[in-house]
Protein backbone atom coordinates (compact mmCIF):
# COMPACT_ATOMS: atom_id res chain seq x y z
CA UNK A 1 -0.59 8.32 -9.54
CA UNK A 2 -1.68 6.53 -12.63
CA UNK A 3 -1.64 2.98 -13.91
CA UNK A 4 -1.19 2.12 -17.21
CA UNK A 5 -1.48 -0.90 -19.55
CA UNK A 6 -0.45 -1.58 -23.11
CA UNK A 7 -3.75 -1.37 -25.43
CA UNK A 8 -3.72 -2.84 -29.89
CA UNK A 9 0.09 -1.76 -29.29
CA UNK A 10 -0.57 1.17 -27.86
CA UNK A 11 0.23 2.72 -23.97
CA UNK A 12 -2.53 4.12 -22.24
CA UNK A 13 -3.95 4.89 -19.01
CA UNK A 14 -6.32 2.39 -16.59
CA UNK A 15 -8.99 2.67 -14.53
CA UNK A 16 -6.44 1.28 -11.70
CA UNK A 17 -3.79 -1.18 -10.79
CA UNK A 18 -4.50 -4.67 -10.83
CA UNK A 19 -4.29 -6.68 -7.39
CA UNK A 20 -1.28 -8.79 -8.99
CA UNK A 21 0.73 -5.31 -8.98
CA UNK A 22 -0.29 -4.02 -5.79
CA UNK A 23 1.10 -7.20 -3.92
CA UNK A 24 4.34 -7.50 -5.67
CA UNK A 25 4.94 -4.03 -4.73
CA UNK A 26 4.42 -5.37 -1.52
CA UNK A 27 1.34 -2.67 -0.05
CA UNK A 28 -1.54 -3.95 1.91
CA UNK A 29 -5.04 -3.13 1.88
CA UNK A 30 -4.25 -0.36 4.18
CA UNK A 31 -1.16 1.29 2.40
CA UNK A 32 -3.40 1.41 -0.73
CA UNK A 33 -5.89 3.50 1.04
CA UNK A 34 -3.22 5.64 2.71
CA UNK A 35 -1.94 6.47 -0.88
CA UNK A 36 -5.29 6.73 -2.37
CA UNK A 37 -4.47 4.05 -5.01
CA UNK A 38 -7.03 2.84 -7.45
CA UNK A 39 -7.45 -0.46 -7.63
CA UNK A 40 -9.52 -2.43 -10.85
CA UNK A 41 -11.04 -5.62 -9.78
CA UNK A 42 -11.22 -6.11 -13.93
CA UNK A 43 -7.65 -6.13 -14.40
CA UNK A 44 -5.15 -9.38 -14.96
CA UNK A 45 -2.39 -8.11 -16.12
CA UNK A 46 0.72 -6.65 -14.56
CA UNK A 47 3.36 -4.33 -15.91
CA UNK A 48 6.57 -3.91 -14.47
CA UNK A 49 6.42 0.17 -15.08
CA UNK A 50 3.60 -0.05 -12.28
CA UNK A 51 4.99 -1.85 -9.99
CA UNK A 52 7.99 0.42 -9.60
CA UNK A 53 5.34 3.22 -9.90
CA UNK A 54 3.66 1.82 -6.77
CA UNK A 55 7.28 1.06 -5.08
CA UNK A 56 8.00 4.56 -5.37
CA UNK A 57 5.26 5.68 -3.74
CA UNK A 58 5.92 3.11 -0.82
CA UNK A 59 8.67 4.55 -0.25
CA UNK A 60 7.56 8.09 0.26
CA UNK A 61 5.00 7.09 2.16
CA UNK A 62 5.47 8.06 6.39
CA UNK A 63 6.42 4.86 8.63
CA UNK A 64 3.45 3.54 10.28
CA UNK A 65 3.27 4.96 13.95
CA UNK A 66 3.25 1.71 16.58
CA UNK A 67 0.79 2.43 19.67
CA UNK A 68 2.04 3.83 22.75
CA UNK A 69 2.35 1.10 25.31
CA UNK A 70 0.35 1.80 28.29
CA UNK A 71 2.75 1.96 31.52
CA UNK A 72 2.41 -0.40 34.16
CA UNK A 73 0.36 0.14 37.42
CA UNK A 74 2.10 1.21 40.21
CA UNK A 75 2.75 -2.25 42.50
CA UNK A 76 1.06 -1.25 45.76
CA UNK A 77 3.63 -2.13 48.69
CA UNK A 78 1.85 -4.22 51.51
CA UNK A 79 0.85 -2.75 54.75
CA UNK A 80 2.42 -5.14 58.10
């Protein structure tokens, strides 16, 4: 997946997407990882082009899997 910004008029590609794109596509530190997104600290701009770029990917990424809950003890019954 590539970024790209707009350069003397011109489109080309970037080191990474800026941290203004990755949170209005809504990821997390984690999800950026998960989709081995580059990210350039350097960057302040934001183009709309990546931010769907990076929503697409979202959404083809796998759902996060939740923990298993551990199951309760057994209650021991009390001995008259």
């Amino acid at each position: 997946m590539e970024a790209f910004v707009i350069h003397n008029g011109k489109r080309r590609k970037s080191r990474g997407f800026s941290c203004k794109e990755i949170v209005e596509a809504g990821l997390s530190c984690e999800d950026t990882c998960a989709l081995n997104v580059r990210w350039d600290a350097l960057r302040r701009s934001s183009y709309k082009e990546n931010v769907e770029a990076l929503k697409k990917a979202k959404t083809g990424m796998p759902a996060k899997a939740k923990p298993a809950s551990k199951p309760a003890a057994p209650k021991a019954a009390k001995a008259q």
